[in-house]
Protein backbone atom coordinates (compact mmCIF):
# COMPACT_ATOMS: atom_id res chain seq x y z
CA UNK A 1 0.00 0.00 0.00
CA UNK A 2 1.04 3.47 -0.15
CA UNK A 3 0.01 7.40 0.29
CA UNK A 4 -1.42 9.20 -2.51
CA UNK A 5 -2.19 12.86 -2.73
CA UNK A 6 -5.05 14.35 -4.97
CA UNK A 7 -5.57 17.73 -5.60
CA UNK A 8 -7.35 20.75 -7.15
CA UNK A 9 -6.60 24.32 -7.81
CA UNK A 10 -9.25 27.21 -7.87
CA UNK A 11 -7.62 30.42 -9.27
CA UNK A 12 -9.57 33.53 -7.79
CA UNK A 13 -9.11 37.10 -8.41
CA UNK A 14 -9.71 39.31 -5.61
CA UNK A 15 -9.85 43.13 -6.05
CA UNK A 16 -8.50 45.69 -3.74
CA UNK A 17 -10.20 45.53 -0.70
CA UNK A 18 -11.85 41.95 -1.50
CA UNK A 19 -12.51 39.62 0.80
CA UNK A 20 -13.10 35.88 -0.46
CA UNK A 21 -16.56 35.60 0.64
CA UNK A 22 -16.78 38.41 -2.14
CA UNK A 23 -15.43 37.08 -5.24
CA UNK A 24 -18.31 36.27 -7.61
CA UNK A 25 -18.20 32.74 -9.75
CA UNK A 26 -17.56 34.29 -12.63
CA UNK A 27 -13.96 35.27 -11.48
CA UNK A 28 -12.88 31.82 -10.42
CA UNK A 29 -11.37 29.00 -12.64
CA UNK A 30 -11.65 25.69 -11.12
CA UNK A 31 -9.03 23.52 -12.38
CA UNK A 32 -9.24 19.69 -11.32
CA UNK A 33 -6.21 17.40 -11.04
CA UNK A 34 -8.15 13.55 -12.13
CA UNK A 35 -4.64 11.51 -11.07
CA UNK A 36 -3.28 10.60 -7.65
CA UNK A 37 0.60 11.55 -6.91
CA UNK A 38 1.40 8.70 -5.07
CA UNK A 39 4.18 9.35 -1.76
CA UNK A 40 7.41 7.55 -1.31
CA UNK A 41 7.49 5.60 1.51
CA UNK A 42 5.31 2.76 1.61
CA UNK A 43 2.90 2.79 4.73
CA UNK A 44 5.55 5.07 6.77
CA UNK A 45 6.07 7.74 5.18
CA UNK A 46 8.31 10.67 6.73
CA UNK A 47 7.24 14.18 6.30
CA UNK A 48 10.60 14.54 3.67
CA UNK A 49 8.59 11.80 1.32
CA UNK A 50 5.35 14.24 1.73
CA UNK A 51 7.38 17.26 0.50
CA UNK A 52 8.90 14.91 -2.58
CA UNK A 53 5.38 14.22 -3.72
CA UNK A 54 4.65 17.47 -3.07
CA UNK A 55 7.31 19.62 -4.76
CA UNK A 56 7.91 17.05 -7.24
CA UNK A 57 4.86 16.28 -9.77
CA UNK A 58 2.30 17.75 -8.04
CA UNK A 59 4.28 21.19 -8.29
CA UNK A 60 4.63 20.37 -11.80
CA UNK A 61 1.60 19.79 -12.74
CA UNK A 62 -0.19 22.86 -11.20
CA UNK A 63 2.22 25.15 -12.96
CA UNK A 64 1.65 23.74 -16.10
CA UNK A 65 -2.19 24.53 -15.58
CA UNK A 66 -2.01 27.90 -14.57
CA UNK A 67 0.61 28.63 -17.56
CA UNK A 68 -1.85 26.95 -19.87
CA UNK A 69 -4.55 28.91 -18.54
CA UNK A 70 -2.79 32.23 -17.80
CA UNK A 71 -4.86 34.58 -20.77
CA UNK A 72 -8.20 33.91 -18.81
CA UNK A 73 -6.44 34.50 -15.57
CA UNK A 74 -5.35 37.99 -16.62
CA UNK A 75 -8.21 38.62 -18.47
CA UNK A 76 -10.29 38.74 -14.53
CA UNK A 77 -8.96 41.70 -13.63
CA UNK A 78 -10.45 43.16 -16.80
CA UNK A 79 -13.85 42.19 -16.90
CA UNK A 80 -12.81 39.08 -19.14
CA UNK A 81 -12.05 35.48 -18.45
């Protein structure tokens, strides 16, 4: 057996003086992660195995999303997206 991490990533943009509870839907892009990144380490995993996973394909992953996706981003703060 072993540890897997799944994960999303909901890009919001907030304007000055925004709280969260603010932000309407139409400035948020959800963007879903459907794999599982699985942690080193068997069924004892050490908090250095978490950060592997971590900083390792999940970081990956979620960069390439927002970079594929960075024209809507930008286009929030305009009244686009």
């Amino acid at each position: 057996m072993a540890y897997g991490l799944k994960y999303s990533l909901d890009v919001v943009w907030l304007p000055d003086g925004a709280g969260a509870m603010t932000v309407p839907d139409a400035q948020r892009l959800k963007m879903m992660q459907s794999s599982i990144v699985l942690v080193p380490g068997g069924d004892a995993p050490t908090a250095a195995n978490f950060n592997t996973a971590i900083t390792g394909a999940m970081t990956t992953d979620l960069e390439a999303q927002v970079l594929a996706n960075l024209g809507q981003l930008q286009g929030f703060a305009t009244g686009g997206g």
